[in-house]
C-alpha atoms as a PDB file:
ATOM      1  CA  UNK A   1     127.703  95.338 104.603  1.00  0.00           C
ATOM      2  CA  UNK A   2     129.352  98.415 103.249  1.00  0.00           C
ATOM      3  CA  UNK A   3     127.796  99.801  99.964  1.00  0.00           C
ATOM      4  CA  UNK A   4     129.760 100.390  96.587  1.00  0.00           C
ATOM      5  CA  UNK A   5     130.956 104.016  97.065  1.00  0.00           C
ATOM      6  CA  UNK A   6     130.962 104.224 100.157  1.00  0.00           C
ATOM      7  CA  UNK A   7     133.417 105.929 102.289  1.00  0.00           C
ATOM      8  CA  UNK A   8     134.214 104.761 105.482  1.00  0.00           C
ATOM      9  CA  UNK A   9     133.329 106.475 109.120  1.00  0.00           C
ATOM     10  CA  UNK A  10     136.616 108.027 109.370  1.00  0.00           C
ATOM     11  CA  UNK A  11     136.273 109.647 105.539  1.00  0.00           C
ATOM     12  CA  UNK A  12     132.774 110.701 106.276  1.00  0.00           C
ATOM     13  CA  UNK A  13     133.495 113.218 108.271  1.00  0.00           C
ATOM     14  CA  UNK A  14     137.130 113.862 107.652  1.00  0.00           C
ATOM     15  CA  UNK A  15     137.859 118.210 107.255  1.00  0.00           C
ATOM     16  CA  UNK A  16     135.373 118.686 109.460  1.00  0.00           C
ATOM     17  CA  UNK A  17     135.860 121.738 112.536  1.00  0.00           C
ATOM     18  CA  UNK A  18     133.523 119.772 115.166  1.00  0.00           C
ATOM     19  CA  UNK A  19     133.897 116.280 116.082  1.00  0.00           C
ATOM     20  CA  UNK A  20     131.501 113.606 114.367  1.00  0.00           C
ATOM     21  CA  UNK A  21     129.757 112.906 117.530  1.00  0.00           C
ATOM     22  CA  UNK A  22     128.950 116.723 118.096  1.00  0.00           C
ATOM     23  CA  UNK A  23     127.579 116.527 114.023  1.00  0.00           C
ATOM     24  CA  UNK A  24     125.785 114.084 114.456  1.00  0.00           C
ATOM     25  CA  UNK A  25     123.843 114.820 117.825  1.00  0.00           C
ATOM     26  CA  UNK A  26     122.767 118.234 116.248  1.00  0.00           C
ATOM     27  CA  UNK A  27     121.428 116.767 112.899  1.00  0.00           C
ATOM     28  CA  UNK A  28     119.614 113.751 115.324  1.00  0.00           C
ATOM     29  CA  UNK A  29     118.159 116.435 117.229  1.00  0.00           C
ATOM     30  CA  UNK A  30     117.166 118.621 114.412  1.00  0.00           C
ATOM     31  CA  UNK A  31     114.994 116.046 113.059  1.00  0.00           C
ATOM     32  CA  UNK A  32     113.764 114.123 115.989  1.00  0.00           C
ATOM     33  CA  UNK A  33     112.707 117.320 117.902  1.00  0.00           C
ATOM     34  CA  UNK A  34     110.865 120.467 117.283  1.00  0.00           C
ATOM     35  CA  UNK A  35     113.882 122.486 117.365  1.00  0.00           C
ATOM     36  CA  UNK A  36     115.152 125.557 115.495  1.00  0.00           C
ATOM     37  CA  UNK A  37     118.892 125.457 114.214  1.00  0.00           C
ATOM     38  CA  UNK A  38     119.451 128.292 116.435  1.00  0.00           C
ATOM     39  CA  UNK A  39     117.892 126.353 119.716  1.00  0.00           C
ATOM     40  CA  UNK A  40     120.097 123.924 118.968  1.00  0.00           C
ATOM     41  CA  UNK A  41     122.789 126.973 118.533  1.00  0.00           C
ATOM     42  CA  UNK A  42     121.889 127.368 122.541  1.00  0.00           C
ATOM     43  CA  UNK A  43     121.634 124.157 123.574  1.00  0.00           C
ATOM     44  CA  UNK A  44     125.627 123.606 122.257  1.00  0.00           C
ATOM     45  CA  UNK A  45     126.616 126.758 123.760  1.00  0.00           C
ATOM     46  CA  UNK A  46     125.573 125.208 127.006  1.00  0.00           C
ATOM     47  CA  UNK A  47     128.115 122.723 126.377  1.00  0.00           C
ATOM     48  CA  UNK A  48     130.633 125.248 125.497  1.00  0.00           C
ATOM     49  CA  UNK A  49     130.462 124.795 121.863  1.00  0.00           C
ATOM     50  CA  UNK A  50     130.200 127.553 120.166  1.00  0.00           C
ATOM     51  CA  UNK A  51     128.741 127.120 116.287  1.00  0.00           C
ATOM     52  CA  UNK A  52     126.471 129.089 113.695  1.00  0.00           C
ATOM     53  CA  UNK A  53     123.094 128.103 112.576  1.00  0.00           C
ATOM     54  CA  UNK A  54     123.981 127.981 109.193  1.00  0.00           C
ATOM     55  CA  UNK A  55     126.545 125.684 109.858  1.00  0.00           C
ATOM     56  CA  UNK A  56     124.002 122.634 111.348  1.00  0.00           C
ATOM     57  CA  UNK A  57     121.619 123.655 108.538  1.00  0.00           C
ATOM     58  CA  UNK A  58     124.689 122.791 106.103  1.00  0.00           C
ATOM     59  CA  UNK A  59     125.451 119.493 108.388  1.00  0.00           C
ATOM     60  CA  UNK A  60     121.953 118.616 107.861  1.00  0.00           C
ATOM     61  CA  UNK A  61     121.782 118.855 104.186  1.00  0.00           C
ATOM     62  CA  UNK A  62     125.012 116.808 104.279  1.00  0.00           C
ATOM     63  CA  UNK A  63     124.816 114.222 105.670  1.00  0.00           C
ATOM     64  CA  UNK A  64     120.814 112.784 105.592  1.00  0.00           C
ATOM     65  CA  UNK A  65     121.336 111.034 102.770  1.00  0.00           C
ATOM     66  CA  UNK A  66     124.451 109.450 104.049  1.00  0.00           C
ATOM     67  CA  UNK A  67     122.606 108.776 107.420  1.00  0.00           C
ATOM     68  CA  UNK A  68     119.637 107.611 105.076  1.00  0.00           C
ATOM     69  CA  UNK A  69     121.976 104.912 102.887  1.00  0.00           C
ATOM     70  CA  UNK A  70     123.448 103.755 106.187  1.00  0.00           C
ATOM     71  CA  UNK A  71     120.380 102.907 108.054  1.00  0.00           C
ATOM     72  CA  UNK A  72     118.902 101.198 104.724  1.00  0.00           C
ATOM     73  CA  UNK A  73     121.311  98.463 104.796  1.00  0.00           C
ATOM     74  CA  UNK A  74     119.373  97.043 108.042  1.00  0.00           C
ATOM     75  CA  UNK A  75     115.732  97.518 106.728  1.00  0.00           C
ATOM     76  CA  UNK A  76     112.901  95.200 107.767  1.00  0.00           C
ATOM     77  CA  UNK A  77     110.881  94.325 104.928  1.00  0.00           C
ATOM     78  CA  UNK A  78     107.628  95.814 105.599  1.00  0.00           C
ATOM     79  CA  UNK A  79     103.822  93.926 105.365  1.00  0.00           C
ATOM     80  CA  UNK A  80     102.152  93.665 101.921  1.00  0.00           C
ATOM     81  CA  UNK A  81      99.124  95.347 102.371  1.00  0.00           C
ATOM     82  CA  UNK A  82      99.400  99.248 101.832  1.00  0.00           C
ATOM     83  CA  UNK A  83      97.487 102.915 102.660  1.00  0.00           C
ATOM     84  CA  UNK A  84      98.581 105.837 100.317  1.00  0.00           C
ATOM     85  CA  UNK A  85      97.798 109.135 100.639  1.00  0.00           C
ATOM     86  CA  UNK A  86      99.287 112.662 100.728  1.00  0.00           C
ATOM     87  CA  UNK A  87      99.389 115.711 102.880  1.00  0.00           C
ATOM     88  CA  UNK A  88     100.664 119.085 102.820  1.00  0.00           C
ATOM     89  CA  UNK A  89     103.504 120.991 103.926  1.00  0.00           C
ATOM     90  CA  UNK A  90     104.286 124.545 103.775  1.00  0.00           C
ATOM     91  CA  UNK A  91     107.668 125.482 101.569  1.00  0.00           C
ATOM     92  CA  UNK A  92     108.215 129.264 100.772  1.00  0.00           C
ATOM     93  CA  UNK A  93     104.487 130.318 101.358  1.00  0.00           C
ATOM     94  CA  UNK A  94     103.312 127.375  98.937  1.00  0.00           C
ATOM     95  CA  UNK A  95     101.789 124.326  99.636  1.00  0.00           C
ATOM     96  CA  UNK A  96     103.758 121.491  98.308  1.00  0.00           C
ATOM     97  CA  UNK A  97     102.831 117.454  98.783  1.00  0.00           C
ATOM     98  CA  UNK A  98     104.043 114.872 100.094  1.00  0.00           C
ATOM     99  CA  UNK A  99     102.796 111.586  98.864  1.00  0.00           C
ATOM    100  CA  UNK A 100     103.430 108.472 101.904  1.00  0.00           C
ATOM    101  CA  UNK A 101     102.630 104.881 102.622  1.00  0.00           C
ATOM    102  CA  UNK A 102     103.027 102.689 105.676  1.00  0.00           C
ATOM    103  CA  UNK A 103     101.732  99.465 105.431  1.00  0.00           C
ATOM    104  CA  UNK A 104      98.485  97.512 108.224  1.00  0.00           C
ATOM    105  CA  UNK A 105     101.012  97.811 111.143  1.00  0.00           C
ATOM    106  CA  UNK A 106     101.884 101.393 110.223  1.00  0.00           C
ATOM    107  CA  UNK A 107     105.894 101.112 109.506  1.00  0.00           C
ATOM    108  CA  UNK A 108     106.743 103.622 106.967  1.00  0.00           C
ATOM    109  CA  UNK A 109     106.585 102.243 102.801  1.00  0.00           C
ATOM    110  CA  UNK A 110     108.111 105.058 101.386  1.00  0.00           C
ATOM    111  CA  UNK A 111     107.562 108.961 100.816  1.00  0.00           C
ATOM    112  CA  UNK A 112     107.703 111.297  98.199  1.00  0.00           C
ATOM    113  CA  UNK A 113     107.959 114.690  98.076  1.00  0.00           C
ATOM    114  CA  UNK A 114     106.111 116.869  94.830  1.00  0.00           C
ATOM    115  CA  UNK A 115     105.527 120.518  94.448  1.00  0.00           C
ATOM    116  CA  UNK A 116     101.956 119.054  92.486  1.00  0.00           C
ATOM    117  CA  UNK A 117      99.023 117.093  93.615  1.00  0.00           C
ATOM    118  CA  UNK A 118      98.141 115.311  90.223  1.00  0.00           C
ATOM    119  CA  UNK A 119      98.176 112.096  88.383  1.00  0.00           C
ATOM    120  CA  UNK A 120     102.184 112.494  87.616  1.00  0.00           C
ATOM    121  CA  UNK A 121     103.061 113.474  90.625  1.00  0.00           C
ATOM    122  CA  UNK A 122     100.791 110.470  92.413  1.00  0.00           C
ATOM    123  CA  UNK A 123     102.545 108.175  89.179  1.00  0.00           C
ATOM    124  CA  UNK A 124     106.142 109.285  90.274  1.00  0.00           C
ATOM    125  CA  UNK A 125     105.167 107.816  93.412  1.00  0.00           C
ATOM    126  CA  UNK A 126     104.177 104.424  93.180  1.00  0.00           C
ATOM    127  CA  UNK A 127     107.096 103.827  90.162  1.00  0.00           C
ATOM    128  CA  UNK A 128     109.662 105.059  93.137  1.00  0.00           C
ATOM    129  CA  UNK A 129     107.693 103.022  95.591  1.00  0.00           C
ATOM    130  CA  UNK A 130     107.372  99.815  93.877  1.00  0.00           C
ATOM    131  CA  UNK A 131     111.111 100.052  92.581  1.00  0.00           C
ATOM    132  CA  UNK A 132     112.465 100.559  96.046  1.00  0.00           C
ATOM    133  CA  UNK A 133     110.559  97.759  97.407  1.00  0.00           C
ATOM    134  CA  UNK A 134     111.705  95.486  94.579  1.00  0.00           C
ATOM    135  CA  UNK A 135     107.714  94.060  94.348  1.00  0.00           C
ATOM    136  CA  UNK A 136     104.205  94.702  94.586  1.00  0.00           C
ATOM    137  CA  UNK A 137     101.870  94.897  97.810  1.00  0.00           C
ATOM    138  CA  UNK A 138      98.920  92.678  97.888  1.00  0.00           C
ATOM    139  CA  UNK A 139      96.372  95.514  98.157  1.00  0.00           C
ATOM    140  CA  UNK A 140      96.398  99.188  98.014  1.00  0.00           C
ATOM    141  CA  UNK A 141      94.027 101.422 100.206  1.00  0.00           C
ATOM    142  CA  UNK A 142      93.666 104.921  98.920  1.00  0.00           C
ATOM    143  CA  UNK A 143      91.174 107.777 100.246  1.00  0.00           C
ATOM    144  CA  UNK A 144      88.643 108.548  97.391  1.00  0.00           C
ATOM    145  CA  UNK A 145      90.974 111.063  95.209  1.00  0.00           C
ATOM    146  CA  UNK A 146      90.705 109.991  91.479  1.00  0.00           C
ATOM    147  CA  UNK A 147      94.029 111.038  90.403  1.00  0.00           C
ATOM    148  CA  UNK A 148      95.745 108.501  93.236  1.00  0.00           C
ATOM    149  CA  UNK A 149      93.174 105.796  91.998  1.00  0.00           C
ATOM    150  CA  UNK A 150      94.203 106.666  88.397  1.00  0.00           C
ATOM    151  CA  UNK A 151      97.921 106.584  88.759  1.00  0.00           C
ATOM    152  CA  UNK A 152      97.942 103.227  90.333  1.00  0.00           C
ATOM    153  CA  UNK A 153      96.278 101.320  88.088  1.00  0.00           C
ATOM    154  CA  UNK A 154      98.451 103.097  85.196  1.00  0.00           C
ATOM    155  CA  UNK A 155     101.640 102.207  87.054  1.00  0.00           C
ATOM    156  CA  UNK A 156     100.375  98.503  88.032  1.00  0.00           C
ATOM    157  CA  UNK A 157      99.272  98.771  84.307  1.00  0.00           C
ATOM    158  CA  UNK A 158     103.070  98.691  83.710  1.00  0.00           C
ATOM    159  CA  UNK A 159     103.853  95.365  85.476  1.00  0.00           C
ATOM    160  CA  UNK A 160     103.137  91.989  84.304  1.00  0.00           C
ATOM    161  CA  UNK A 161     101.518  91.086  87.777  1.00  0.00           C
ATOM    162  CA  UNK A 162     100.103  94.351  88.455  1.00  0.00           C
ATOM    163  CA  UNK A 163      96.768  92.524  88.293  1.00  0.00           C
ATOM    164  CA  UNK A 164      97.098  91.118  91.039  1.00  0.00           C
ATOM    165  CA  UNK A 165      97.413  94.148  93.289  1.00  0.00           C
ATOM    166  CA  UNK A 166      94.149  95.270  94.856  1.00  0.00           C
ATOM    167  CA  UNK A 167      92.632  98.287  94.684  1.00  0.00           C
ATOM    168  CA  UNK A 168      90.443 100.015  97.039  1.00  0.00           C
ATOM    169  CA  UNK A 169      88.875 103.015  98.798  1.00  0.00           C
ATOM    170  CA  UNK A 170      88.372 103.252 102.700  1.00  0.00           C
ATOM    171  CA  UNK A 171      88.712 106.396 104.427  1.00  0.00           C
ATOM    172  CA  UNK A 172      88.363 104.242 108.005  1.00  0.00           C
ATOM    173  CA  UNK A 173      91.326 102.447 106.988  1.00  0.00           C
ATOM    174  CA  UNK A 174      93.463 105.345 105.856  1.00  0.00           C
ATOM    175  CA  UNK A 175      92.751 106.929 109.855  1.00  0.00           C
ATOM    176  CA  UNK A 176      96.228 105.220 110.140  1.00  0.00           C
ATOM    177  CA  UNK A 177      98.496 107.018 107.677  1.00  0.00           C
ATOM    178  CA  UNK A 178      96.916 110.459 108.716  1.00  0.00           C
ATOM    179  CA  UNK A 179      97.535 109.852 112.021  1.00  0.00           C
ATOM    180  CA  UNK A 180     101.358 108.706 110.856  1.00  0.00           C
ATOM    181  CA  UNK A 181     101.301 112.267 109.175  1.00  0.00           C
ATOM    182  CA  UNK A 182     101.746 114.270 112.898  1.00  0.00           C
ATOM    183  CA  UNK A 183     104.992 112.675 113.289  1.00  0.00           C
ATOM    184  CA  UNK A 184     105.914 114.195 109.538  1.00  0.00           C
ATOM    185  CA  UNK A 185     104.308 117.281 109.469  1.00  0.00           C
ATOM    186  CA  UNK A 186     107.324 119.881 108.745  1.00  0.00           C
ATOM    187  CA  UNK A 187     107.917 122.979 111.246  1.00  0.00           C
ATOM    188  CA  UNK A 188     107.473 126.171 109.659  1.00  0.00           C
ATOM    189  CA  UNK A 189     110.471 127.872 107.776  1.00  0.00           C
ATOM    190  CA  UNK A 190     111.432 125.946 104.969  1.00  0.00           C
ATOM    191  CA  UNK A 191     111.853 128.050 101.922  1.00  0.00           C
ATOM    192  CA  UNK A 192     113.938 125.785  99.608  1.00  0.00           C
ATOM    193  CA  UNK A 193     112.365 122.896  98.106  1.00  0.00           C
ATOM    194  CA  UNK A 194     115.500 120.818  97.565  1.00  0.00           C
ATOM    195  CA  UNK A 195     116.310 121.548 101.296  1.00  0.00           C
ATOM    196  CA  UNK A 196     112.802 120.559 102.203  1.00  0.00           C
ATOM    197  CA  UNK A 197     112.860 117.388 100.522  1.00  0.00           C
ATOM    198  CA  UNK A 198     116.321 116.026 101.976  1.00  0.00           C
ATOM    199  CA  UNK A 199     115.202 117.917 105.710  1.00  0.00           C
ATOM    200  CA  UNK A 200     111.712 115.150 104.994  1.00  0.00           C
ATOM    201  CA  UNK A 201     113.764 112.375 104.125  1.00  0.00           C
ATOM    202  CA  UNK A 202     115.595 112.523 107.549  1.00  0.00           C
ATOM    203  CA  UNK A 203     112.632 113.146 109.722  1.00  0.00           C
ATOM    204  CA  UNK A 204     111.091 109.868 108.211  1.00  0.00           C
ATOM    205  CA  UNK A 205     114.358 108.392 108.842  1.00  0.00           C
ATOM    206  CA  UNK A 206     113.989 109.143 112.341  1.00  0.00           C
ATOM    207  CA  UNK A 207     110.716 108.433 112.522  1.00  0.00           C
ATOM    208  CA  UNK A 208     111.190 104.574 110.995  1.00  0.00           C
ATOM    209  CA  UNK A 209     113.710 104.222 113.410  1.00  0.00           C
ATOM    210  CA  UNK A 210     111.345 104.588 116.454  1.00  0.00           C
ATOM    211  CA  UNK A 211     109.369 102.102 114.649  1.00  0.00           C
ATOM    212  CA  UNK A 212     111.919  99.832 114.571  1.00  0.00           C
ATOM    213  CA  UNK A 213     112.101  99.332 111.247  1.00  0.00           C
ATOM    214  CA  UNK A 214     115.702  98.095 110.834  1.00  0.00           C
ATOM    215  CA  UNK A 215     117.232  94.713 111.807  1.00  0.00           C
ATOM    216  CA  UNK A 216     120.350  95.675 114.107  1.00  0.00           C
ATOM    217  CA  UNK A 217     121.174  92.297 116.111  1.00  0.00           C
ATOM    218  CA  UNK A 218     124.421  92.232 114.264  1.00  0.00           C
ATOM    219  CA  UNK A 219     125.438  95.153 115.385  1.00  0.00           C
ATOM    220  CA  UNK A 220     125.259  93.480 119.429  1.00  0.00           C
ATOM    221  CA  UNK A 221     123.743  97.057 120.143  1.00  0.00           C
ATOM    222  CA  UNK A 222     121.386  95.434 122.829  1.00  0.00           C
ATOM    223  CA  UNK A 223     120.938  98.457 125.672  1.00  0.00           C
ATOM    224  CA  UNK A 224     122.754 100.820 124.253  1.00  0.00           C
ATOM    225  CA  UNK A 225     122.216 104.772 124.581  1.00  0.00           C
ATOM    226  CA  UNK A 226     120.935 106.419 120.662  1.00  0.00           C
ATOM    227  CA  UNK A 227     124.455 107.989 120.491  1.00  0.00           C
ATOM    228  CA  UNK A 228     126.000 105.028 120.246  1.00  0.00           C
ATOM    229  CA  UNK A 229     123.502 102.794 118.534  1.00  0.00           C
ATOM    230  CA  UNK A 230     124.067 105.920 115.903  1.00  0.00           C
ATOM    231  CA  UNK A 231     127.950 104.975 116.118  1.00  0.00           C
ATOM    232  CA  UNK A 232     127.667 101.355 115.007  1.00  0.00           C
ATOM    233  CA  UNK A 233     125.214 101.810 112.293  1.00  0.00           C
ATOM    234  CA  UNK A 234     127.196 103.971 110.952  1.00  0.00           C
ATOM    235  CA  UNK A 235     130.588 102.706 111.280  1.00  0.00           C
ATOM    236  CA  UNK A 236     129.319  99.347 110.655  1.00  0.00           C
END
């Protein structure tokens, strides 16, 4: 089930100082817990490993969106009835927005990071949404903001079925992405937005995965500990 381009386990991590299972316990942790790169400096030094913060921040920005294209190749498809909406994080001292939809059950749609709350930004959204999904939901439920409601119908505008898709407002029935949001919300210190974005991508990673939003029966994982469900996915 490898991808084109690929590289295998081995190549992955091949150069690197630490051993892959040390990597990829820190980066795990970073995003699954509240924890500061240099807690996590502590925690290793307990294990007599001795490492910098910078160097898990730079492990982080590596390898989520390897992480991310290995988990995707076990995705569930999720239901086809949608709530959109977007909430804020802090980057730098500026709010920034990050667009998200999980469908009636609540397992994560997609996400979308912007540094704007506005028509494009909302647009940018649902094109990356419906694309990565490879078709349109049934219905959409947005909260009452008229650029989200605008966007969508431009974008569905776009398809041939888009039509079809229905539209409406319901704050009741967007309680369930804002209470999704907790799990999201970013701990303070960010400053770069490219860092923030990929940081995002790996917390919703982690978050889908408690979900159980991927298909992993293959794998004959049954019982086994995260570290080394973590080693099949991505050796697989």
């Amino acid at each position: 089930m490898k991808l084109a381009g690929m590289l295998n386990v081995d190549e992955l991590f091949k150069g690197r100082h630490f051993d892959r299972e040390i990597i990829v316990l820190c980066v795990r942790w970073y995003l699954r817990f509240k924890l500061s790169f240099r807690d996590l400096v502590e925690m290793m030094a307990e294990r007599a490993i001795s490492l910098a913060h910078t160097t898990i921040m730079r492990w982080v920005q590596r390898y989520v969106p390897e992480f991310e294209r290995r988990w995707s190749r076990f995705t569930r498809p999720v239901g086809q009835s949608w709530r959109v909406d977007e909430t804020y994080v802090r980057i730098k001292g500026r709010w920034a927005y990050l667009y998200r939809a999980v469908d009636k059950e609540g397992k994560t749609v997609d996400f979308l990071l912007r540094a704007k709350r506005d028509v494009a930004a909302a647009k940018a959204f649902f094109r990356r949404t419906f694309r990565r999904q490879g078709s349109l939901p049934h219905r959409i439920t947005l909260d009452g903001y008229q650029a989200s409601h605008r966007a969508v119908r431009e974008v569905l505008g776009e398809h041939p079925d888009g039509n079809q898709c229905k539209i409406r407002s319901s704050k009741y029935l967007n309680n369930l992405i804002e209470q999704d949001h907790r799990s999201i919300k970013l701990r303070l210190g960010l400053k770069r937005f490219r860092r923030a974005a990929t940081t995002i991508a790996g917390i919703e990673l982690i978050h889908r995965i408690s979900k159980r939003q991927f298909e992993l029966g293959k794998l004959r994982i049954k019982d086994k500990t995260a570290p080394e469900i973590w080693k099949a996915v991505l050796a697989a």
